[in-house]
PDB file of N, CA and C in Angstrom:
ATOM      1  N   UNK A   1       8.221 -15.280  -3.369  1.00  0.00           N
ATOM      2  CA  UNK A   1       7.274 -14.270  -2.951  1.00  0.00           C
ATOM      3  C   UNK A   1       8.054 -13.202  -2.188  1.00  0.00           C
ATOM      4  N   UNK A   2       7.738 -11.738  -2.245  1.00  0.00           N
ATOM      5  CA  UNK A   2       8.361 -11.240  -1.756  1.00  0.00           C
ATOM      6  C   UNK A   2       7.196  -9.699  -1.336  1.00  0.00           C
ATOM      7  N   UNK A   3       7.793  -9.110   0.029  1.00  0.00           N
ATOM      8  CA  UNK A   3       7.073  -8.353   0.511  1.00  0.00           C
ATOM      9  C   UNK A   3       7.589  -7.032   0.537  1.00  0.00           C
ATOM     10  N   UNK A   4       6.415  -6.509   0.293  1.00  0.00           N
ATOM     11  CA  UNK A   4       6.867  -4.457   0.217  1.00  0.00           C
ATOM     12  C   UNK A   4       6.020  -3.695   0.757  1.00  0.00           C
ATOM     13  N   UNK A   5       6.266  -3.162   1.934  1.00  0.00           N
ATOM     14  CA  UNK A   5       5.773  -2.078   2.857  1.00  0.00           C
ATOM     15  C   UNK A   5       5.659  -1.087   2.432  1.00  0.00           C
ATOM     16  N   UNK A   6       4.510  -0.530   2.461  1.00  0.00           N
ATOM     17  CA  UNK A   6       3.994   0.729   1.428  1.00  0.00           C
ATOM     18  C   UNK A   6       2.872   1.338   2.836  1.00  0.00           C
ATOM     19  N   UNK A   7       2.982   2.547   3.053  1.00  0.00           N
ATOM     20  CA  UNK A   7       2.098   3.664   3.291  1.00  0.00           C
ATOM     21  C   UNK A   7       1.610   4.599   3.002  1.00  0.00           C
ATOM     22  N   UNK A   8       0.100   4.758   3.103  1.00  0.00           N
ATOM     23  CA  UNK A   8      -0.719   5.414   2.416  1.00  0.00           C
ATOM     24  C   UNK A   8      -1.152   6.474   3.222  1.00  0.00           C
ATOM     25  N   UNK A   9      -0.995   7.848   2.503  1.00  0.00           N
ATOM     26  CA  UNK A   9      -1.359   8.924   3.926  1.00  0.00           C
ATOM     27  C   UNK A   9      -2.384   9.438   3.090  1.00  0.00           C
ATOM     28  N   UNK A  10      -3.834  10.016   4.216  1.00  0.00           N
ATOM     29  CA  UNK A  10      -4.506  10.919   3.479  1.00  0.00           C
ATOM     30  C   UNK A  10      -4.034  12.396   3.134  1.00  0.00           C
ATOM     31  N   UNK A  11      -5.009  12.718   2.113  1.00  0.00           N
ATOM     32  CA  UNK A  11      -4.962  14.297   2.040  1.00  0.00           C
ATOM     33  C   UNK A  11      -4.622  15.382   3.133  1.00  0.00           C
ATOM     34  N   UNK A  12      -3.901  16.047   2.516  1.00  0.00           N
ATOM     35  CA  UNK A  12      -3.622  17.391   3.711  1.00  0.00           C
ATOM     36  C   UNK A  12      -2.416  16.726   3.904  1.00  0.00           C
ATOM     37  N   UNK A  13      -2.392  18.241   5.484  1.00  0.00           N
ATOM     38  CA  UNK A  13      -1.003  18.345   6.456  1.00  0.00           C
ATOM     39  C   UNK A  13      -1.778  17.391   7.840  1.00  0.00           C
ATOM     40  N   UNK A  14      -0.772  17.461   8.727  1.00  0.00           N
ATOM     41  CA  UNK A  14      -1.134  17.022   9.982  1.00  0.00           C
ATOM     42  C   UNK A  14      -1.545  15.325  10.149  1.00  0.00           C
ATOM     43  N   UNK A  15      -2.429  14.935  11.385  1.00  0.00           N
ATOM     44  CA  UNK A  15      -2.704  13.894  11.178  1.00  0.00           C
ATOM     45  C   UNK A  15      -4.454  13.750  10.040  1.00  0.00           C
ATOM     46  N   UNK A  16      -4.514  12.618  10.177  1.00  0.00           N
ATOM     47  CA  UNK A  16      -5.673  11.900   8.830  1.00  0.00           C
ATOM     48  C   UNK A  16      -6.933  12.171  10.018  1.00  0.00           C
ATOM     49  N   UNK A  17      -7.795  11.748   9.274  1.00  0.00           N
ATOM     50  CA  UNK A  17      -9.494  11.603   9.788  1.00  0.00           C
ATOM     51  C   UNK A  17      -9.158  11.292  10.562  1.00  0.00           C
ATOM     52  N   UNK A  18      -8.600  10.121  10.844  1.00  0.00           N
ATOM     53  CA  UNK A  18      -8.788   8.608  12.010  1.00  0.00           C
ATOM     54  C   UNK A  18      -8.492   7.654  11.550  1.00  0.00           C
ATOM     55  N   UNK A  19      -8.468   6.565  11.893  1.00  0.00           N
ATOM     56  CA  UNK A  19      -8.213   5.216  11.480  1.00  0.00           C
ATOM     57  C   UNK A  19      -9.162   4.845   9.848  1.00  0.00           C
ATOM     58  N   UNK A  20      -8.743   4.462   9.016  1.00  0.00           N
ATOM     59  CA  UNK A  20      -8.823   4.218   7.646  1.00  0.00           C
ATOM     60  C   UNK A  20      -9.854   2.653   7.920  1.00  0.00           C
ATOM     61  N   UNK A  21     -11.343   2.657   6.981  1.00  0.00           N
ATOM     62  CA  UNK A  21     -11.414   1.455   7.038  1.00  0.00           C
ATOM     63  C   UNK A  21     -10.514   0.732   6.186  1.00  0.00           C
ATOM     64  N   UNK A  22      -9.972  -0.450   6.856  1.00  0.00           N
ATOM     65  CA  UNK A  22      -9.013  -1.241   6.614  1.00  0.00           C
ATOM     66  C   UNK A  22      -9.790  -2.249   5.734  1.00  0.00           C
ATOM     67  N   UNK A  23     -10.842  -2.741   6.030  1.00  0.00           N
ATOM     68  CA  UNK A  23     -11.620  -3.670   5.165  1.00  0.00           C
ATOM     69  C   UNK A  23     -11.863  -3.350   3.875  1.00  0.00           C
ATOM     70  N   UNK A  24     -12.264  -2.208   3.694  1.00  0.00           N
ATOM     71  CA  UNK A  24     -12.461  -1.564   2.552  1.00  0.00           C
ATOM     72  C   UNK A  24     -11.741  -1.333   1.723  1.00  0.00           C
ATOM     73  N   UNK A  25     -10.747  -0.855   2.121  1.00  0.00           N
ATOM     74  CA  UNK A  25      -9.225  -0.613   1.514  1.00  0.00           C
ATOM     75  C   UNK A  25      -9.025  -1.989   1.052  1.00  0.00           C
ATOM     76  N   UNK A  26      -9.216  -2.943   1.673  1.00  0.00           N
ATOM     77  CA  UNK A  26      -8.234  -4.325   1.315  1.00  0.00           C
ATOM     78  C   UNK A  26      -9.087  -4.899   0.335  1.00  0.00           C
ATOM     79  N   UNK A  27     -10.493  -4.544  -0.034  1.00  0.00           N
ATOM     80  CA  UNK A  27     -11.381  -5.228  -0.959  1.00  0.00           C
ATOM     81  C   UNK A  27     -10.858  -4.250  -2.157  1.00  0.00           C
ATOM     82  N   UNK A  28     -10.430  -3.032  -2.076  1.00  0.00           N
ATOM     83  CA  UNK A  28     -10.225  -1.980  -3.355  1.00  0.00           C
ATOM     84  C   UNK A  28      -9.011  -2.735  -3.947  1.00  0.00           C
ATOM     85  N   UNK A  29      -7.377  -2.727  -2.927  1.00  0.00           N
ATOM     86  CA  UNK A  29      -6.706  -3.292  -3.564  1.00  0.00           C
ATOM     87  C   UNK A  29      -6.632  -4.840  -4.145  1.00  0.00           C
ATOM     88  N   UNK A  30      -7.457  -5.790  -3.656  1.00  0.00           N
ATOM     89  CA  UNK A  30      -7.848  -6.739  -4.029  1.00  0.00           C
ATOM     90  C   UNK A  30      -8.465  -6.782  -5.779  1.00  0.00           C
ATOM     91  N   UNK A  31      -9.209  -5.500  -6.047  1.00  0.00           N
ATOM     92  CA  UNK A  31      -9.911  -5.410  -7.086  1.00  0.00           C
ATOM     93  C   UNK A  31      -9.097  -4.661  -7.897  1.00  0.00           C
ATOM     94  N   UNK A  32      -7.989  -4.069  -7.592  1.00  0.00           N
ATOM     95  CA  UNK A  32      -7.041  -3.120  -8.576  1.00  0.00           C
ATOM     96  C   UNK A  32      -5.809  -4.358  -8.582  1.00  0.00           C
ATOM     97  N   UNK A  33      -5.566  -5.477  -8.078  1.00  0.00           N
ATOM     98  CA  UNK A  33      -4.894  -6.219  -8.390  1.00  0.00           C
ATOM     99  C   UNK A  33      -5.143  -6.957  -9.744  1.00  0.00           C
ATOM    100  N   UNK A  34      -3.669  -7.053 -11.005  1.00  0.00           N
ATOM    101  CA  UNK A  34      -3.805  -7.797 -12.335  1.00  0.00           C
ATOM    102  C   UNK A  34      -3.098  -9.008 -11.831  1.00  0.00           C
ATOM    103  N   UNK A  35      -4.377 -10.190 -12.637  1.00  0.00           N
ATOM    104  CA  UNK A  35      -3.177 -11.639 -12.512  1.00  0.00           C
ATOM    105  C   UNK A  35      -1.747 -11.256 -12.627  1.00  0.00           C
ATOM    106  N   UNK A  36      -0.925 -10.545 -13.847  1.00  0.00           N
ATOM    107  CA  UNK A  36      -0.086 -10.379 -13.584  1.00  0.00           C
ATOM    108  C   UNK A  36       0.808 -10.476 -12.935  1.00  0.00           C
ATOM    109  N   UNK A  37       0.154  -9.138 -11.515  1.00  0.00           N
ATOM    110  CA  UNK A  37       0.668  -9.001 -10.855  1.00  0.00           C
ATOM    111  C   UNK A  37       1.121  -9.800  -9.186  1.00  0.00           C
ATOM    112  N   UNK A  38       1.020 -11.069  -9.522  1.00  0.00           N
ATOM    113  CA  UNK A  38       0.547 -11.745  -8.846  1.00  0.00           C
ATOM    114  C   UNK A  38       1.102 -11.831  -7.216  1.00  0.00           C
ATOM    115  N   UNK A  39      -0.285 -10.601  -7.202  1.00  0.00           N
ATOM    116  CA  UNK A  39      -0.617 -10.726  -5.367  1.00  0.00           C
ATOM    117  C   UNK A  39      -1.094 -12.052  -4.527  1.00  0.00           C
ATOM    118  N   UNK A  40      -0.290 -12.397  -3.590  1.00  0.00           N
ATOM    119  CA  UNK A  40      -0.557 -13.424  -2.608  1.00  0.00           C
ATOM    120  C   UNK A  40      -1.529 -12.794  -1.649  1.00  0.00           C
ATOM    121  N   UNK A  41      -0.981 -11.696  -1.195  1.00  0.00           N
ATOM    122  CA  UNK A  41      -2.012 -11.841   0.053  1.00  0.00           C
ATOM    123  C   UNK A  41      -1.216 -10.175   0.632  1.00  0.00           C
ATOM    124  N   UNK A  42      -2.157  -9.815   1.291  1.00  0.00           N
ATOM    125  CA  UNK A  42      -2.210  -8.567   1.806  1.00  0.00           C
ATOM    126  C   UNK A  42      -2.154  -8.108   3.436  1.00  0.00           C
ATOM    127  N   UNK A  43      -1.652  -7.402   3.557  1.00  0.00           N
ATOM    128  CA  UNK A  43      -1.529  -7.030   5.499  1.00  0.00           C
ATOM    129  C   UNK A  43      -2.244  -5.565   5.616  1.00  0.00           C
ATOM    130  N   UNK A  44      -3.652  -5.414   6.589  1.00  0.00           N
ATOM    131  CA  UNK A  44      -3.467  -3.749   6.716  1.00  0.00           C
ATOM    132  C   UNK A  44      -3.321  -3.388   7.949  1.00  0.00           C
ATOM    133  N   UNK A  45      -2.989  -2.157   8.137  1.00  0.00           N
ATOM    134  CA  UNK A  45      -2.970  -2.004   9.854  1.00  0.00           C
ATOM    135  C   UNK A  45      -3.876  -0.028   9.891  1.00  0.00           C
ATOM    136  N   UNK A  46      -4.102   0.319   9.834  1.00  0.00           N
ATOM    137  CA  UNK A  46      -4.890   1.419  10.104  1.00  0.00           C
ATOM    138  C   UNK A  46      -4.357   2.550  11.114  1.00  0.00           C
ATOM    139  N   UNK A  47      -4.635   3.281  10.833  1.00  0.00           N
ATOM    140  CA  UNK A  47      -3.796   4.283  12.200  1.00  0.00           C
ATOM    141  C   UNK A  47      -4.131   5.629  12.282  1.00  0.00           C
ATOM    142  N   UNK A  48      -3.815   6.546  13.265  1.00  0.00           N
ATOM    143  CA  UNK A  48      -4.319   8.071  13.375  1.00  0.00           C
ATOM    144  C   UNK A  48      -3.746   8.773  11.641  1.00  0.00           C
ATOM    145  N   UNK A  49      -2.772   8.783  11.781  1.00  0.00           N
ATOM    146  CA  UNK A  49      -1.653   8.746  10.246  1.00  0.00           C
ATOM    147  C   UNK A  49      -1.932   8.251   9.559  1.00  0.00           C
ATOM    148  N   UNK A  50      -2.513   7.258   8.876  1.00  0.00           N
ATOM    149  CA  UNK A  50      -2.263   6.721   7.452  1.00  0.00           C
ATOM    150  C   UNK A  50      -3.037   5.100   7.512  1.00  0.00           C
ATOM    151  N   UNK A  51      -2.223   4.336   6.646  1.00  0.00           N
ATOM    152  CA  UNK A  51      -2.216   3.131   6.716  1.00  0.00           C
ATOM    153  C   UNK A  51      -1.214   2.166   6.327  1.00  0.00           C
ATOM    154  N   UNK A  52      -0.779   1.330   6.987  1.00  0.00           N
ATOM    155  CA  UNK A  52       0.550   0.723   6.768  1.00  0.00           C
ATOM    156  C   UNK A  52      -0.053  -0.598   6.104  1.00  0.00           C
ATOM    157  N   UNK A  53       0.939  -0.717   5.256  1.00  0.00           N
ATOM    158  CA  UNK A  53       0.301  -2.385   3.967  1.00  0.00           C
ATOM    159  C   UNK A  53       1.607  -2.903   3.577  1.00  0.00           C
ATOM    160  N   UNK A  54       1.485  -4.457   4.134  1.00  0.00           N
ATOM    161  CA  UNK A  54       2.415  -5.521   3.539  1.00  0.00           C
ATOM    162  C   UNK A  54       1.599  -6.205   2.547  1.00  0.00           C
ATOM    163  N   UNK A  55       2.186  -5.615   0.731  1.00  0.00           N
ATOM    164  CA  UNK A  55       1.758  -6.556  -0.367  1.00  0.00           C
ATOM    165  C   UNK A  55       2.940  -7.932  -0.485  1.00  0.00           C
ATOM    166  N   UNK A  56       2.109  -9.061  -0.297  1.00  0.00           N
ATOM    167  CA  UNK A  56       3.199 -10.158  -1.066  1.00  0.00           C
ATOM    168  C   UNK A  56       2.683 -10.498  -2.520  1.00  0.00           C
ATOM    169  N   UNK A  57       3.802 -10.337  -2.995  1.00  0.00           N
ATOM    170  CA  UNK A  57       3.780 -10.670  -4.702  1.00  0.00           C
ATOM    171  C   UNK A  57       4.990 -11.555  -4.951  1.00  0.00           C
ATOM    172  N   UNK A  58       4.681 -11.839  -6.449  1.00  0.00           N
ATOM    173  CA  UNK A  58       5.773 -12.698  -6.815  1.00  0.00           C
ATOM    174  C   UNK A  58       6.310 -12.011  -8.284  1.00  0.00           C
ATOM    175  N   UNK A  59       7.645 -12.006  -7.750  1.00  0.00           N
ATOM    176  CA  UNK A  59       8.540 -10.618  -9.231  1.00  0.00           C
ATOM    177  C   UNK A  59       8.073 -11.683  -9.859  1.00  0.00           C
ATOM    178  N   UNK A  60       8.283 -10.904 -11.227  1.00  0.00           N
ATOM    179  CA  UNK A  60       7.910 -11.435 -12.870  1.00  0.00           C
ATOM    180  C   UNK A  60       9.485 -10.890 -13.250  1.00  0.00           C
ATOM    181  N   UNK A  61       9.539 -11.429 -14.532  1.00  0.00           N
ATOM    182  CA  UNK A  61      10.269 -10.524 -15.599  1.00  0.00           C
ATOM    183  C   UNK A  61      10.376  -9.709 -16.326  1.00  0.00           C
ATOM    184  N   UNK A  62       9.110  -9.325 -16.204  1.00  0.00           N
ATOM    185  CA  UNK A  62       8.180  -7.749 -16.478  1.00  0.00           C
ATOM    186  C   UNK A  62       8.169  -6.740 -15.177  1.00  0.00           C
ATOM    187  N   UNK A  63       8.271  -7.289 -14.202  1.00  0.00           N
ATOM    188  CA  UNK A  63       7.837  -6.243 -13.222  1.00  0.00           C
ATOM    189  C   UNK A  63       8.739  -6.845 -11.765  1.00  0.00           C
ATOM    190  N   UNK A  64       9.036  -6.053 -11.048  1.00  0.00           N
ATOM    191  CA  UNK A  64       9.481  -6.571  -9.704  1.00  0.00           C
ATOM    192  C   UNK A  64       8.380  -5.971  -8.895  1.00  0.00           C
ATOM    193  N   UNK A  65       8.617  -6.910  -7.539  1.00  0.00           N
ATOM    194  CA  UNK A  65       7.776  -7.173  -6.521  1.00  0.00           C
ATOM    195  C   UNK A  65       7.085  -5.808  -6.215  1.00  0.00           C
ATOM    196  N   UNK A  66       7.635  -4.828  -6.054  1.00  0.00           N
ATOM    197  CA  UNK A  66       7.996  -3.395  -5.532  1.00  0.00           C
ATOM    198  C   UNK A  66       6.998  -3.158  -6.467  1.00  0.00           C
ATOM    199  N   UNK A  67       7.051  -2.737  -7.677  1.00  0.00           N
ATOM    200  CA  UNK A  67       6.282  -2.251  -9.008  1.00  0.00           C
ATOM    201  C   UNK A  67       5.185  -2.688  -8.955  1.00  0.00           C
ATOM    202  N   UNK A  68       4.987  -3.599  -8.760  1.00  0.00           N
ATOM    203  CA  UNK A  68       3.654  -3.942  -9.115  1.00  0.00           C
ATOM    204  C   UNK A  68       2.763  -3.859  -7.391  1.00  0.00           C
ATOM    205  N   UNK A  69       3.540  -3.780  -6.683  1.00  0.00           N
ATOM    206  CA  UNK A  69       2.704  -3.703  -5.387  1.00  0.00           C
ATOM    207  C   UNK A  69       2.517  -2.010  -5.504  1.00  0.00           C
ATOM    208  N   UNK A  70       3.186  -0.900  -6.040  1.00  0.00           N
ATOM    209  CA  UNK A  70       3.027   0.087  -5.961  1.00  0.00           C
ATOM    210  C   UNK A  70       1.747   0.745  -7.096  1.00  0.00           C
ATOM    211  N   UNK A  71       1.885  -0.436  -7.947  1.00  0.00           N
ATOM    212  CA  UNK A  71       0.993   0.015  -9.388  1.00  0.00           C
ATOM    213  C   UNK A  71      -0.485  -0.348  -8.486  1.00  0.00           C
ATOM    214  N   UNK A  72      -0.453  -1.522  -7.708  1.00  0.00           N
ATOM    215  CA  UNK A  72      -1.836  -1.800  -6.990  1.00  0.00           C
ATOM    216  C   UNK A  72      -2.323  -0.938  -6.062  1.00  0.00           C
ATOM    217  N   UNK A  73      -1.364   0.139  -5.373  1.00  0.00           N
ATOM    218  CA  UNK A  73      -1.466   0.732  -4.554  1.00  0.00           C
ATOM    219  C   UNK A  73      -2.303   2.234  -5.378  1.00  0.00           C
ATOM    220  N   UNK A  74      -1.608   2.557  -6.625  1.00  0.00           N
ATOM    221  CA  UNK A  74      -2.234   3.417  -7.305  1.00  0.00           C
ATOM    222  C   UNK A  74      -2.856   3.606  -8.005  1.00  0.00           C
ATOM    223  N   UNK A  75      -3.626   2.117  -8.336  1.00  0.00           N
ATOM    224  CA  UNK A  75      -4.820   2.272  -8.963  1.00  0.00           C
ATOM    225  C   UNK A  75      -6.100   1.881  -8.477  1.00  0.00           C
ATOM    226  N   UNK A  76      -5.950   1.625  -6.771  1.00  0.00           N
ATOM    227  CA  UNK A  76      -6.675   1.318  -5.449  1.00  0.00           C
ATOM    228  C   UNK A  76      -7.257   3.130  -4.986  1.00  0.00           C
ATOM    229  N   UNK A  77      -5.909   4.109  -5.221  1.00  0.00           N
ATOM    230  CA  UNK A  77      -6.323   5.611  -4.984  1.00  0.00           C
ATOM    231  C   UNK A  77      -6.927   6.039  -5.939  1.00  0.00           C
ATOM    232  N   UNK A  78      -7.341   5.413  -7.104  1.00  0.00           N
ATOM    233  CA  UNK A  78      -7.586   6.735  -8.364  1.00  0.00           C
ATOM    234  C   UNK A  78      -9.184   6.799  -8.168  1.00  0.00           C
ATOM    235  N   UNK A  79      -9.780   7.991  -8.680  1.00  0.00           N
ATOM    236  CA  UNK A  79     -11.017   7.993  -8.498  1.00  0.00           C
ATOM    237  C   UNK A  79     -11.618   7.021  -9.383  1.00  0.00           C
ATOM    238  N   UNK A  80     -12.337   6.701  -9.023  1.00  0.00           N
ATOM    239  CA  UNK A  80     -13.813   7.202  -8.011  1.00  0.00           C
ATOM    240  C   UNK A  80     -13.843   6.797  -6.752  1.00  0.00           C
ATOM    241  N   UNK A  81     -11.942   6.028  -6.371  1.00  0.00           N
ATOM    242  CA  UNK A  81     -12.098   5.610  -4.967  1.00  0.00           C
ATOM    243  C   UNK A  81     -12.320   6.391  -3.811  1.00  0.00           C
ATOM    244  N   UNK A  82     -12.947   5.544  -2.766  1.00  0.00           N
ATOM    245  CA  UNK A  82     -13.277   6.354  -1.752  1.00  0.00           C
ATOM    246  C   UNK A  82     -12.498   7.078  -1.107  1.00  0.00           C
ATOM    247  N   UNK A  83     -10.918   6.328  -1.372  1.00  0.00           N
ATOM    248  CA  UNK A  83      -9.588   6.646  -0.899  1.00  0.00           C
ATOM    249  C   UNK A  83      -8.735   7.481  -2.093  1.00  0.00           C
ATOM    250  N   UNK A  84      -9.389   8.626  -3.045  1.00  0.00           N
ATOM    251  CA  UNK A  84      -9.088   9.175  -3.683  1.00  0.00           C
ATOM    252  C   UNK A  84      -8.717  10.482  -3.035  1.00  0.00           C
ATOM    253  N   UNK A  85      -7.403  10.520  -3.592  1.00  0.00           N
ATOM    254  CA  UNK A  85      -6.604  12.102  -2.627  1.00  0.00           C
ATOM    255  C   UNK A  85      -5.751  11.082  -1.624  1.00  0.00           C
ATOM    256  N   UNK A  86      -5.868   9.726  -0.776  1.00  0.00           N
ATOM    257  CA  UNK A  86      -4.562   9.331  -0.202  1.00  0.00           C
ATOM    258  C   UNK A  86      -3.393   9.324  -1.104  1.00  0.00           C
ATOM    259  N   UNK A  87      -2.637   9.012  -0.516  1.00  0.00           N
ATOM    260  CA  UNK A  87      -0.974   8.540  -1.678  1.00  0.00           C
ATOM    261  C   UNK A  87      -0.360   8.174  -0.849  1.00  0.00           C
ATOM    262  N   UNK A  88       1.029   7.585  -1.814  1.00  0.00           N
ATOM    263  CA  UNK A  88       2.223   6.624  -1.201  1.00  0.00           C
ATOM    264  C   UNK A  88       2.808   7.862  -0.290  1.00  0.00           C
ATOM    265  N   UNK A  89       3.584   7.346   0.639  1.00  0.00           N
ATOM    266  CA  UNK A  89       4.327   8.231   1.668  1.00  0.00           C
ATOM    267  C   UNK A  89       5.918   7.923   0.737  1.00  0.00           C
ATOM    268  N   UNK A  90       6.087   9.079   0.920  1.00  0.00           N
ATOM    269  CA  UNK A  90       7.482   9.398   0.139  1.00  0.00           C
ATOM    270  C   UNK A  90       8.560   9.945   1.210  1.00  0.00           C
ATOM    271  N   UNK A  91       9.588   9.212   1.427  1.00  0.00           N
ATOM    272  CA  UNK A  91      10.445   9.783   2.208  1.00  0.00           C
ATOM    273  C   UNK A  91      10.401   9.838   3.523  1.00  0.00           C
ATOM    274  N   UNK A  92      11.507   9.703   4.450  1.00  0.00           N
ATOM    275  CA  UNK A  92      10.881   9.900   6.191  1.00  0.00           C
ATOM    276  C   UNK A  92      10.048  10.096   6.590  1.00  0.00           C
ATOM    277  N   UNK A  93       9.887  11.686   6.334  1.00  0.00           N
ATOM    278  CA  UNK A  93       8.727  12.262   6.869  1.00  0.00           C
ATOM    279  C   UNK A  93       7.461  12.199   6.532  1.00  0.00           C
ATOM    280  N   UNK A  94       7.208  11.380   5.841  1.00  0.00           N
ATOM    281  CA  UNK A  94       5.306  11.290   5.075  1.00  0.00           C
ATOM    282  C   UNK A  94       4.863  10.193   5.632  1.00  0.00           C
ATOM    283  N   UNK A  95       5.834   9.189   6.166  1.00  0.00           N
ATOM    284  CA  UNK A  95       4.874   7.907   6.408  1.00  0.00           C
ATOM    285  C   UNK A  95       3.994   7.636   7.511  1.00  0.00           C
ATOM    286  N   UNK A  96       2.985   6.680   7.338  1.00  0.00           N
ATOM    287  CA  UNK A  96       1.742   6.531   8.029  1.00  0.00           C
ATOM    288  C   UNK A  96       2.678   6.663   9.458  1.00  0.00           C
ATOM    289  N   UNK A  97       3.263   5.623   9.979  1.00  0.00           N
ATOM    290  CA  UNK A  97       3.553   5.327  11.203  1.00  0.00           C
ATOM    291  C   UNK A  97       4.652   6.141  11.226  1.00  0.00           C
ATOM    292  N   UNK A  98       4.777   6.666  12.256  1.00  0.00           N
ATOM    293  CA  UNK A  98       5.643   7.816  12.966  1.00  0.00           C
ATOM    294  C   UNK A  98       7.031   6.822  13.362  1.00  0.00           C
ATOM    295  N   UNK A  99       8.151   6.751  12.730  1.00  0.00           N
ATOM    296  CA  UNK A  99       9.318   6.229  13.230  1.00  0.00           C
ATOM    297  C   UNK A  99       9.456   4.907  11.933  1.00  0.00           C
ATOM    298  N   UNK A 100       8.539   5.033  11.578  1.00  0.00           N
ATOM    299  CA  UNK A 100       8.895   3.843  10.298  1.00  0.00           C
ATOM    300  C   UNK A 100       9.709   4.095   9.213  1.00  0.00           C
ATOM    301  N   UNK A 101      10.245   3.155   8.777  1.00  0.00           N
ATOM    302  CA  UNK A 101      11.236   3.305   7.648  1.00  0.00           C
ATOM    303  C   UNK A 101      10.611   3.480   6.022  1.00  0.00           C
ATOM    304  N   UNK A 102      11.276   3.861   4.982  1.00  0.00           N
ATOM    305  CA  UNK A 102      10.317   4.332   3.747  1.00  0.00           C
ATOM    306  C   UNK A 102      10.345   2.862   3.368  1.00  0.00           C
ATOM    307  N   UNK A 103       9.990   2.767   1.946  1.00  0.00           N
ATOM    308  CA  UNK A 103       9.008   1.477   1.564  1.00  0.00           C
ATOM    309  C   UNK A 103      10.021   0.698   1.092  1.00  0.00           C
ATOM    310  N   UNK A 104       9.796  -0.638   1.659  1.00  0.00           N
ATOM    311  CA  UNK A 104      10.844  -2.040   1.335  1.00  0.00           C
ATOM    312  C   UNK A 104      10.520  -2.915   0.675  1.00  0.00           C
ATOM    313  N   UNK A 105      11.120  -3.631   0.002  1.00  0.00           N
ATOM    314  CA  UNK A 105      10.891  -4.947  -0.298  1.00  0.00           C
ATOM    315  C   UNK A 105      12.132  -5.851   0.413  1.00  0.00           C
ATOM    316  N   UNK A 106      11.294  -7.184   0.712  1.00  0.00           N
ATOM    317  CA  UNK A 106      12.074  -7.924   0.908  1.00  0.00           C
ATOM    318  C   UNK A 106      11.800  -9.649   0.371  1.00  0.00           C
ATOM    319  N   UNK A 107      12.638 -10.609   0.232  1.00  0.00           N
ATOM    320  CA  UNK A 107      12.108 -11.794  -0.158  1.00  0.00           C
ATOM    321  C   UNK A 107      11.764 -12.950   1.161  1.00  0.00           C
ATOM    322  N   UNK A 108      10.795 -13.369   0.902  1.00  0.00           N
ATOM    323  CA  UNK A 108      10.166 -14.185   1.971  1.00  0.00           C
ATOM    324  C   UNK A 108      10.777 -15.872   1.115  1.00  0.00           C
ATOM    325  N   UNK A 109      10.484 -16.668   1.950  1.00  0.00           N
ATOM    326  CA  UNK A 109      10.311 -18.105   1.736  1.00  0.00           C
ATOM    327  C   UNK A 109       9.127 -18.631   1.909  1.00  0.00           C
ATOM    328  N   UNK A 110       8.729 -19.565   1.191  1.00  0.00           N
ATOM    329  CA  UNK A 110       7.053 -19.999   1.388  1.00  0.00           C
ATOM    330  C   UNK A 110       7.634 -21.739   0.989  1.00  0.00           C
TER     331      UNK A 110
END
């Protein structure tokens, strides 16, 4: 199993609305998740900025961990979601949390 830190910023410049429902969000990507892709389990954290998300998945030979946590991430934004217009934070400067690093994977032990 392995984990990849992904942040989601809303639309626009500056900071977001406010804190993101987190519940909501976690039932969308729950529902944009393919067996496939097989998601373990999900982290959200909410914030003035964005939203910070640890997906655990398990690479395939079709897809690594990364890919498929990012494919869940973007088909969680597409409309008709409520969270249509957020996106992945790209690069230093886009991500939810102010001082965070861009998006990782790493392998866990279970």
């Amino acid at each position: 199993m392995e984990l990849t830190l992904v942040s989601l910023v809303p639309p626009g410049t500056g900071p977001g609305p406010g804190p993101a429902d987190g519940g909501r969000l976690l039932r969308l990507l729950w529902g944009a998740a393919r067996p496939e892709e097989r998601l373990e389990h999900i982290s959200v954290r909410s914030g003035p900025h964005g939203v910070d998300l640890g997906l655990f998945t398990v690479a395939t030979p079709a897809t690594t961990a990364a890919e498929a946590a990012h494919a869940i991430c973007r088909r969680a934004l597409a409309p008709p979601s409520p969270f249509h217009g957020w996106h992945l934070a790209t690069g230093s400067t886009g991500l939810a949390r102010p001082g965070a690093t861009t998006t990782t994977t790493t392998t866990t032990t279970t």
